[in-house]
N, C-alpha and C. Protein backbone atom coordinates (compact mmCIF):
# COMPACT_ATOMS: atom_id res chain seq x y z
N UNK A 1 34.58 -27.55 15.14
CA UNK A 1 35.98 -27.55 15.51
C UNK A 1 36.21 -28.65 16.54
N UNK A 2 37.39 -29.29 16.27
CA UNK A 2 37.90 -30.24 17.44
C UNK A 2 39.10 -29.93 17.77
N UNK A 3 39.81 -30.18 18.95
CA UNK A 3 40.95 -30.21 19.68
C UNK A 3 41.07 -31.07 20.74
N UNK A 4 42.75 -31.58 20.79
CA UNK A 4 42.83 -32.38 21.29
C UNK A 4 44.33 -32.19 22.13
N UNK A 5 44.36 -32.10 23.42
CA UNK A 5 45.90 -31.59 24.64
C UNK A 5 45.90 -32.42 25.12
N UNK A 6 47.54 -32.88 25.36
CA UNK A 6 47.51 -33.49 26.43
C UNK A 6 47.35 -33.04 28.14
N UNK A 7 47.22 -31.85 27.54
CA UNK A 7 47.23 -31.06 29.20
C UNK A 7 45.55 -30.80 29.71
N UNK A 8 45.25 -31.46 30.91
CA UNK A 8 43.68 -31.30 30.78
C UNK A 8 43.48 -29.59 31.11
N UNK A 9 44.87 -28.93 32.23
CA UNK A 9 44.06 -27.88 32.55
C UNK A 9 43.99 -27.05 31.28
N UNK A 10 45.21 -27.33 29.64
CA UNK A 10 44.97 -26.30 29.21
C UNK A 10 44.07 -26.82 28.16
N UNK A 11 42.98 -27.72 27.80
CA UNK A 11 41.63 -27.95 27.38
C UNK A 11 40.84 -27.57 28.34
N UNK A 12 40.98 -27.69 29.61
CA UNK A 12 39.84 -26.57 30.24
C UNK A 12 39.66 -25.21 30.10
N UNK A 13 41.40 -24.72 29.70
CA UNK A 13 41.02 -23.12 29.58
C UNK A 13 40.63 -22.66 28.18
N UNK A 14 40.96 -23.31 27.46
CA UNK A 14 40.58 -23.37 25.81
C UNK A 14 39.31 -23.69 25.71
N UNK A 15 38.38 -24.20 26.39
CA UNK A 15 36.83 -24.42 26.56
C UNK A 15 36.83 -23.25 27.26
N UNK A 16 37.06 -22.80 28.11
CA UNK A 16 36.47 -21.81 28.82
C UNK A 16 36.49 -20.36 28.11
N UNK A 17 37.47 -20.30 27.42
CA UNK A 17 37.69 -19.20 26.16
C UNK A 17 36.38 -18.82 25.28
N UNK A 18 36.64 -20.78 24.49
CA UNK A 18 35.92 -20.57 23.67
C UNK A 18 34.02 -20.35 24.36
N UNK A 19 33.75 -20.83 25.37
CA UNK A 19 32.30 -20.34 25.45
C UNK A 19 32.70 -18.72 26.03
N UNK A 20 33.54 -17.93 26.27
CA UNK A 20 33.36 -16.69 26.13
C UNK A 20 33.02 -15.91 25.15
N UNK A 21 33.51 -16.76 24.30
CA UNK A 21 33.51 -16.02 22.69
C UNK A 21 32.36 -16.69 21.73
N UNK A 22 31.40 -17.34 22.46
CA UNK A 22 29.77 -18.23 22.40
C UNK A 22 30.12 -18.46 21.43
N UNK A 23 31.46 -19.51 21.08
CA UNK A 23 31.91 -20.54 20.19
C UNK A 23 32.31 -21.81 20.69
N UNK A 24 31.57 -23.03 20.07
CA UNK A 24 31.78 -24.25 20.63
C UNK A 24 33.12 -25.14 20.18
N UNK A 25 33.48 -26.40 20.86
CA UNK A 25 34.14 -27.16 20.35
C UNK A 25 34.24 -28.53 21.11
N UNK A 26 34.78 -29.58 20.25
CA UNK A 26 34.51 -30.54 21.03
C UNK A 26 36.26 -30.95 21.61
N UNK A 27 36.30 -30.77 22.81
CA UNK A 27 37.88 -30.52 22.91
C UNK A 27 37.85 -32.05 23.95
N UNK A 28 39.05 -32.70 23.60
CA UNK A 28 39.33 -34.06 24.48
C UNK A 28 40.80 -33.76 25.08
N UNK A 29 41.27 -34.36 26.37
CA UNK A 29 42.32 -34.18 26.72
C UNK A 29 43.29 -35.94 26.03
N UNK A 30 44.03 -35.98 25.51
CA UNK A 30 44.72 -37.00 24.91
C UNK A 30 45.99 -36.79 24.46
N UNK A 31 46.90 -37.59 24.11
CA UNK A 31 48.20 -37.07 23.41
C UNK A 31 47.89 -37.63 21.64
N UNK A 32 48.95 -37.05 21.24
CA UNK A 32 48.50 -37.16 19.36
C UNK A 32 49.69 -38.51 19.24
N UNK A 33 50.35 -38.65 20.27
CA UNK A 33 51.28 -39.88 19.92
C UNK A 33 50.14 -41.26 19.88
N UNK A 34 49.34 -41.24 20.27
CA UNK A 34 48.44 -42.51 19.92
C UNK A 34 47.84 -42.57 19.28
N UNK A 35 47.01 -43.21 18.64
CA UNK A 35 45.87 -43.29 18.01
C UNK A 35 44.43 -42.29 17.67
N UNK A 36 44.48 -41.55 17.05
CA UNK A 36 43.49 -40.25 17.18
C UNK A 36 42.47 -40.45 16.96
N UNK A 37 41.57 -40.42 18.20
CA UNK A 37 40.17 -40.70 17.97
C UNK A 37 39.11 -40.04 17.51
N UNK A 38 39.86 -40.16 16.01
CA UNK A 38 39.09 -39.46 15.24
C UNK A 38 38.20 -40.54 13.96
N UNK A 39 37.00 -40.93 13.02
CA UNK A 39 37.60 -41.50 11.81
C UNK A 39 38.52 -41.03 10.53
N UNK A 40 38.61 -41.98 9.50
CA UNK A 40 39.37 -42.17 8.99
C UNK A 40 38.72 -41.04 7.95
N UNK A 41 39.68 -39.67 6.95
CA UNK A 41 38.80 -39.20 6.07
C UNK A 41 37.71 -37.88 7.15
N UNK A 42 38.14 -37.35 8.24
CA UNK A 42 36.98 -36.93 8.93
C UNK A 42 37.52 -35.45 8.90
N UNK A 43 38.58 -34.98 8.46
CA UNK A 43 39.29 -33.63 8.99
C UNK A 43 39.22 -32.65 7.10
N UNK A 44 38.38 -31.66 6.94
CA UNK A 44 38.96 -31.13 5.90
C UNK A 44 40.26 -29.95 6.22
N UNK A 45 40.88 -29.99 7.49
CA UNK A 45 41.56 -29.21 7.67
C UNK A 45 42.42 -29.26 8.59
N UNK A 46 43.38 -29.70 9.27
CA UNK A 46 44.30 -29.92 10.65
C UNK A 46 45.43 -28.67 10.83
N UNK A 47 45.33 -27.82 12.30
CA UNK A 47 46.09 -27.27 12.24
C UNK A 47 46.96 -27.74 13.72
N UNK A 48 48.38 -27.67 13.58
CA UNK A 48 49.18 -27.93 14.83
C UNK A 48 50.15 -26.79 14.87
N UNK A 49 50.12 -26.14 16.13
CA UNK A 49 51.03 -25.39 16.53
C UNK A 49 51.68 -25.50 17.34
N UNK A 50 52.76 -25.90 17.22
CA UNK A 50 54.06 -25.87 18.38
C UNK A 50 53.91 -27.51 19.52
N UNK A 51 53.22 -28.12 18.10
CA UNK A 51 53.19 -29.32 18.74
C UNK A 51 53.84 -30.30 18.65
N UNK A 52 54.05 -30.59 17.25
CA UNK A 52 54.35 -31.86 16.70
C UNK A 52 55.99 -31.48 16.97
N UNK A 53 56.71 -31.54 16.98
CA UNK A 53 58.14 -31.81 17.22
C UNK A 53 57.96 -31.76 18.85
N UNK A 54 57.52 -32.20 19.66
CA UNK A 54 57.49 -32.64 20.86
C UNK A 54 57.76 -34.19 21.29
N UNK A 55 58.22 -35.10 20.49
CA UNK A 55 58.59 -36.15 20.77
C UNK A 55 60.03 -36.70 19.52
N UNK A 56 60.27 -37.97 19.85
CA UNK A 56 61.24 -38.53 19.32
C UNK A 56 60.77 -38.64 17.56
N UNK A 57 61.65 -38.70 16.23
CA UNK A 57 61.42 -38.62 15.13
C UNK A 57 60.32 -39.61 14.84
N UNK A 58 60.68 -40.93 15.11
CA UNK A 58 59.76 -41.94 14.87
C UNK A 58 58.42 -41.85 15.20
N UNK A 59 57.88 -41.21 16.73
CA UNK A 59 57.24 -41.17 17.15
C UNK A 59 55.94 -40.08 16.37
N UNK A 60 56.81 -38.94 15.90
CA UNK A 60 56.50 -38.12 15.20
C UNK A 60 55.90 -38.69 13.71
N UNK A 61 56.82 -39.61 13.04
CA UNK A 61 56.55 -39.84 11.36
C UNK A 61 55.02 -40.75 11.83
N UNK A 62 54.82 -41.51 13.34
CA UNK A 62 53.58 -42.09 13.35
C UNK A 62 52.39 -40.84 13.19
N UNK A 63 53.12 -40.26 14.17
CA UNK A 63 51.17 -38.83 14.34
C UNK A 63 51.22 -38.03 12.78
N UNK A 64 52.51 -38.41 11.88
CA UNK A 64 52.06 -38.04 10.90
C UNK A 64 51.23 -38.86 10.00
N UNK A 65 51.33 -39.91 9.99
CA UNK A 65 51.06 -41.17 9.57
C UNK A 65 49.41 -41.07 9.78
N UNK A 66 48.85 -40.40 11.25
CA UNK A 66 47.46 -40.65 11.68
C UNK A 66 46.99 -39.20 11.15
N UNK A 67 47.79 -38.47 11.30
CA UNK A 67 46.97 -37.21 10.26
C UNK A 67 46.54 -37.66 9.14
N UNK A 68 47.46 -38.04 8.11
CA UNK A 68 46.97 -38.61 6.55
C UNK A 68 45.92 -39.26 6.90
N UNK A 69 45.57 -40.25 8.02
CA UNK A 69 44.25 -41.26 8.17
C UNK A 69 43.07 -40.73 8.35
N UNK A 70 43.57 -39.45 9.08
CA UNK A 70 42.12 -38.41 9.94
C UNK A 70 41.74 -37.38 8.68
N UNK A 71 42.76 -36.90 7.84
CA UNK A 71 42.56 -35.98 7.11
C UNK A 71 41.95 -36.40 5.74
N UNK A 72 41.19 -35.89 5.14
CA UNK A 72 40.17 -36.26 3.75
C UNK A 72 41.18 -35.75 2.84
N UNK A 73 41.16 -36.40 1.96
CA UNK A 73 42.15 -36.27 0.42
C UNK A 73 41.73 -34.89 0.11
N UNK A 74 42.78 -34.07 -0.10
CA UNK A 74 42.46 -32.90 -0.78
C UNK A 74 42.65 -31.83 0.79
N UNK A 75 42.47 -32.59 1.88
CA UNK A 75 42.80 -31.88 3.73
C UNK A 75 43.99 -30.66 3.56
N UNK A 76 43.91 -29.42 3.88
CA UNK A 76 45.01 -28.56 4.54
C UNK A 76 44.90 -29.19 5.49
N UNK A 77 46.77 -28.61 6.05
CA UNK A 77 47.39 -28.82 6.87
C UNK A 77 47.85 -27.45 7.34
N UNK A 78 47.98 -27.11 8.35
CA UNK A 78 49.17 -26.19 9.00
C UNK A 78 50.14 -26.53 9.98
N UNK A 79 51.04 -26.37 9.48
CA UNK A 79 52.00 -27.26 11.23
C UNK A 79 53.15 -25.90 11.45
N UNK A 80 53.59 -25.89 12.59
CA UNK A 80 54.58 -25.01 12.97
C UNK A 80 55.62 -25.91 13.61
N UNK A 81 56.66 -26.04 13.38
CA UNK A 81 57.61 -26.47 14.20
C UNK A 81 58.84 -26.27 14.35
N UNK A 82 59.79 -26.83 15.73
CA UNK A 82 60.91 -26.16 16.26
C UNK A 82 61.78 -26.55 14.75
N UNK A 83 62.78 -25.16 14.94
CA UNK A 83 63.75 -25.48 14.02
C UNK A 83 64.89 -25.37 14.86
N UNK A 84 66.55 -25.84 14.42
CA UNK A 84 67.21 -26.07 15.41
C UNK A 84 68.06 -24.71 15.68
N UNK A 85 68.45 -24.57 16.95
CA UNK A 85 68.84 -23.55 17.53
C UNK A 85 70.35 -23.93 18.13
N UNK A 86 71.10 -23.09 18.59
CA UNK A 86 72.43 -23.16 18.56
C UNK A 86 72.44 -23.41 20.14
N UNK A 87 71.81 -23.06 20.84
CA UNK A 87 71.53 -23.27 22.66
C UNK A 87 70.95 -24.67 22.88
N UNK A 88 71.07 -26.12 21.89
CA UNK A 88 70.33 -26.78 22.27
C UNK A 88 71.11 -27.89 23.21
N UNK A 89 70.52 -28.46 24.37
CA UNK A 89 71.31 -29.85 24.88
C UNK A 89 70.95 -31.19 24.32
N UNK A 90 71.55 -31.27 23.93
CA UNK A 90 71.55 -32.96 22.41
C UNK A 90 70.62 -34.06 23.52
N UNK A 91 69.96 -34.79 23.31
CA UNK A 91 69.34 -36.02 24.13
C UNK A 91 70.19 -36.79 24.24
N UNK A 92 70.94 -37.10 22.74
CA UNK A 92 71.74 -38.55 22.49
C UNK A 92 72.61 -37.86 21.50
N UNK A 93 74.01 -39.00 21.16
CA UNK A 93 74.58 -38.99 20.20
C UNK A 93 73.67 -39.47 18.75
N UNK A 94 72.81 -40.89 19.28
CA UNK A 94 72.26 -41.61 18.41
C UNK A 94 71.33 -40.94 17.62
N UNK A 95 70.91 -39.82 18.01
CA UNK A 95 69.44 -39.11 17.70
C UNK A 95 69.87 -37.73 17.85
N UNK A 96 70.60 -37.08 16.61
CA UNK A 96 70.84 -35.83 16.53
C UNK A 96 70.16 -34.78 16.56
N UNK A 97 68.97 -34.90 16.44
CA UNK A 97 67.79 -34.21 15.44
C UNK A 97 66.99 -33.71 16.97
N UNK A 98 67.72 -34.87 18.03
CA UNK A 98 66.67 -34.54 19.29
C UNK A 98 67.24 -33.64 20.69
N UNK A 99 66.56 -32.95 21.31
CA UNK A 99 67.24 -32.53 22.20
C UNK A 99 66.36 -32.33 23.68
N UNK A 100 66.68 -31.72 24.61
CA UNK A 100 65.76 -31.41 25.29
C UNK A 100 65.30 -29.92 26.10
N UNK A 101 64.91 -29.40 26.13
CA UNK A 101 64.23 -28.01 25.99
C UNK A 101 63.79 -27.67 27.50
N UNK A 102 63.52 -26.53 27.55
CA UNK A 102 63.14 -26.32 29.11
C UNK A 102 62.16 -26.88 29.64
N UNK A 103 62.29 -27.00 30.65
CA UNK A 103 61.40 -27.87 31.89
C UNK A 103 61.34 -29.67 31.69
N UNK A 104 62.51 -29.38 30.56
CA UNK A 104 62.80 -31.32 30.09
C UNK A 104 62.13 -31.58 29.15
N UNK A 105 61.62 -30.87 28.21
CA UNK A 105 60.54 -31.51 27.17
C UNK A 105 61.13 -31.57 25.84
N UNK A 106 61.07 -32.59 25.59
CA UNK A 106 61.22 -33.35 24.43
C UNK A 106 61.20 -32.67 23.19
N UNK A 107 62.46 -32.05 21.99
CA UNK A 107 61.80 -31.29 20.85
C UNK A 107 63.00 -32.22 19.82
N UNK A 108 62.00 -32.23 18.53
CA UNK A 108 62.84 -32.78 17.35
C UNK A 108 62.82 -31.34 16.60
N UNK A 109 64.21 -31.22 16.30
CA UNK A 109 64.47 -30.14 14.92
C UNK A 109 64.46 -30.75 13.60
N UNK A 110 63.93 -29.35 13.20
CA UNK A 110 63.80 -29.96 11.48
C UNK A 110 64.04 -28.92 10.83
N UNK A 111 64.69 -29.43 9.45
CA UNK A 111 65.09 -28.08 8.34
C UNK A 111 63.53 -28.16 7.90
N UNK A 112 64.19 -27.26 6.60
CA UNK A 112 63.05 -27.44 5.12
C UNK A 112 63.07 -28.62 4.67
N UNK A 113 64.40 -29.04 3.99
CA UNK A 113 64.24 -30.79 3.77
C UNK A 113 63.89 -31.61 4.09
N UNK A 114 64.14 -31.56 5.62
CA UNK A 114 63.21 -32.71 6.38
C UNK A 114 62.10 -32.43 6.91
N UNK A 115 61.16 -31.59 6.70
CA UNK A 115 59.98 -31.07 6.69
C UNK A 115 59.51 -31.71 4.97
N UNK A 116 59.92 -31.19 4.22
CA UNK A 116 59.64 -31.92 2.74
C UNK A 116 59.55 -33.24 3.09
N UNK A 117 60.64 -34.14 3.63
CA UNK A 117 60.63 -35.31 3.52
C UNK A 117 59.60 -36.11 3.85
N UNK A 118 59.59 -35.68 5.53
CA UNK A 118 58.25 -36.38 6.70
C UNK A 118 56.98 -36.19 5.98
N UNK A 119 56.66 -35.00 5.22
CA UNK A 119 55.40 -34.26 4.77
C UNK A 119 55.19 -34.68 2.98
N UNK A 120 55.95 -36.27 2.86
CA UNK A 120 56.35 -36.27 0.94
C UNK A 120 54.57 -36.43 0.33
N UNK A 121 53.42 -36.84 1.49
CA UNK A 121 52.71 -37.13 1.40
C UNK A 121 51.49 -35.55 0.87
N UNK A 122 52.59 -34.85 1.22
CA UNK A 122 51.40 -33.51 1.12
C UNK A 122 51.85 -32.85 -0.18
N UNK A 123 50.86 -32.35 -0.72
CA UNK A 123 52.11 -31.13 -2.07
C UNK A 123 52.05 -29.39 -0.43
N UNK A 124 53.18 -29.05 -0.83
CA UNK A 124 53.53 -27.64 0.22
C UNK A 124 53.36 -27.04 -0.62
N UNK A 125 52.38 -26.07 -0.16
CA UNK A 125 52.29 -25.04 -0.85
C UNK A 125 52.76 -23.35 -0.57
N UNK A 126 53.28 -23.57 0.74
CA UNK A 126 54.33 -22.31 1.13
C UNK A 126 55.19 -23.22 2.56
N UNK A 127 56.32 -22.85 2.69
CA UNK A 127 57.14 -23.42 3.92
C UNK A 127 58.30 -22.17 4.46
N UNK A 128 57.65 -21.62 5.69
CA UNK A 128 58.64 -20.65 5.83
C UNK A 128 58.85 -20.11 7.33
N UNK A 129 59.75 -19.70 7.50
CA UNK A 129 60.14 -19.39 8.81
C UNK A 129 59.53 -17.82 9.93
N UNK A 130 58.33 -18.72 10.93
CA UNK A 130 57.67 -18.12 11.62
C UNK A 130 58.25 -16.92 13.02
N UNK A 131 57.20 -16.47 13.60
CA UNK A 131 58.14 -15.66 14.43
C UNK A 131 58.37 -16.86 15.26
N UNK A 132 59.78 -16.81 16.71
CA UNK A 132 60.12 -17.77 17.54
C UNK A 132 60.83 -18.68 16.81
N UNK A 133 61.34 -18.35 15.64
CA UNK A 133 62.08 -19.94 15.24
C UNK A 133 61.61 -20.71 14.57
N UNK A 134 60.55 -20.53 14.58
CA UNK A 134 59.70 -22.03 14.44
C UNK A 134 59.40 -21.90 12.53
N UNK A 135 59.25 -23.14 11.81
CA UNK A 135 58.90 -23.56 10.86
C UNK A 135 57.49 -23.38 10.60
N UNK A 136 57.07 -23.05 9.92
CA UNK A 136 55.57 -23.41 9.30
C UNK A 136 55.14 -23.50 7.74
N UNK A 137 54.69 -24.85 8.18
CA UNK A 137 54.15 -25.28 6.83
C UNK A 137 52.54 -25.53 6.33
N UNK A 138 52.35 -25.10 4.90
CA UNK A 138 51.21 -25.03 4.42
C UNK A 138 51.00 -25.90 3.32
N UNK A 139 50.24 -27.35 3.97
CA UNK A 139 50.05 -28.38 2.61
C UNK A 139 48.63 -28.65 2.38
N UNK A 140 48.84 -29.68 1.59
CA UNK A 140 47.98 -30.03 0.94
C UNK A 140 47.71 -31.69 0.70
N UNK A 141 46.76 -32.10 0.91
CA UNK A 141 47.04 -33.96 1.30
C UNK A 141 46.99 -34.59 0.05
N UNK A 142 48.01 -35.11 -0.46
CA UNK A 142 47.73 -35.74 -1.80
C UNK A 142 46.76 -36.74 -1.94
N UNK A 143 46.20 -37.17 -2.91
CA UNK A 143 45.20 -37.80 -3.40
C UNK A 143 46.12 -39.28 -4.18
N UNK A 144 45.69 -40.38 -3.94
CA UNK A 144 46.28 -41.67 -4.74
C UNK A 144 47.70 -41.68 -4.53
C-alpha cells in the first residue's frame, strides 16, 4: 500500500494507525497537484477519498491525467467527490463549478456528467451518491 497527504501531521497519524494494526505502508507527505512520484503503469488500484475536488477544475483534469500515468491498464479506481450543495460561496463568476468551503478550502462540484466526462478515460462501472453528499465512483482504466 502507498499513500500520499499533503498534511504531514495527518501521514503521521495514518502511519501510526497503521503499525497498530502491524500493517505497513509506504506513506509520503506531498500534494497530488504535482507530479506523483510514482512510475508510470505502477498502481493496480487507486483509491481517493474526499480528495480530488480540492482544487480548481484544471488543476484537477491534471491529477487526473497522472492517475491514468500511475495506474496499469485494466487499474480500478475509486474516487469520492463533493457534489454541489445549495450553502455554497461561489470563488468566481468565471469558475462556477468552484467555491470555497470551510476554513477556505478550495472544492470543485461535479454532477454525474461531469464525473463521466473528466473520467471518459475509465469505463464506470457504478456512479452513485455516497453518505455526506459526496459522489463516488467505480472505474475501470481503459486499455488503447
Amino acid at each position: 500500500m502507498y499513500g500520499i497527504d499533503i498534511a504531514e501531521e495527518g501521514v503521521k497519524k495514518a502511519d501510526q494507525k497503521l503499525r497498530d494494526l502491524k500493517t505497513c505502508a509506504a506513506l509520503t507527505t506531498g500534494s497530488i497537484f504535482r507530479v506523483l512520484p510514482y512510475d508510470t503503469d505502477f498502481f493496480d488500484g487507486i483509491i481517493s477519498v474526499k480528495v480530488l475536488h480540492h482544487g480548481r477544475i484544471e488543476d484537477i483534469q491534471k491529477v487526473i491525467k497522472e492517475i491514468e500515468r500511475v495506474l496499469k491498464p485494466k487499474g480500478f479506481i475509486f474516487v469520492s467527490v463533493r457534489k454541489p450543495a445549495s450553502n455554497q460561496k461561489r470563488l468566481c463568476e468565471k469558475d462556477p463549478r468552484t467555491y470555497v468551503g470551510k476554513k477556505g478550502i478550495l472544492h470543485s462540484m461535479f454532477t454525474r456528467p461531469l464525473l463521466r466526462k473528466e473520467f471518459d478515460n475509465f469505463a464506470i462501472h457504478d456512479l452513485w451518491v455516497g453518505s455526506g453528499g459526496y459522489y463516488c465512483l467505480f472505474g475501470e482504466l481503459k486499455t488503447g
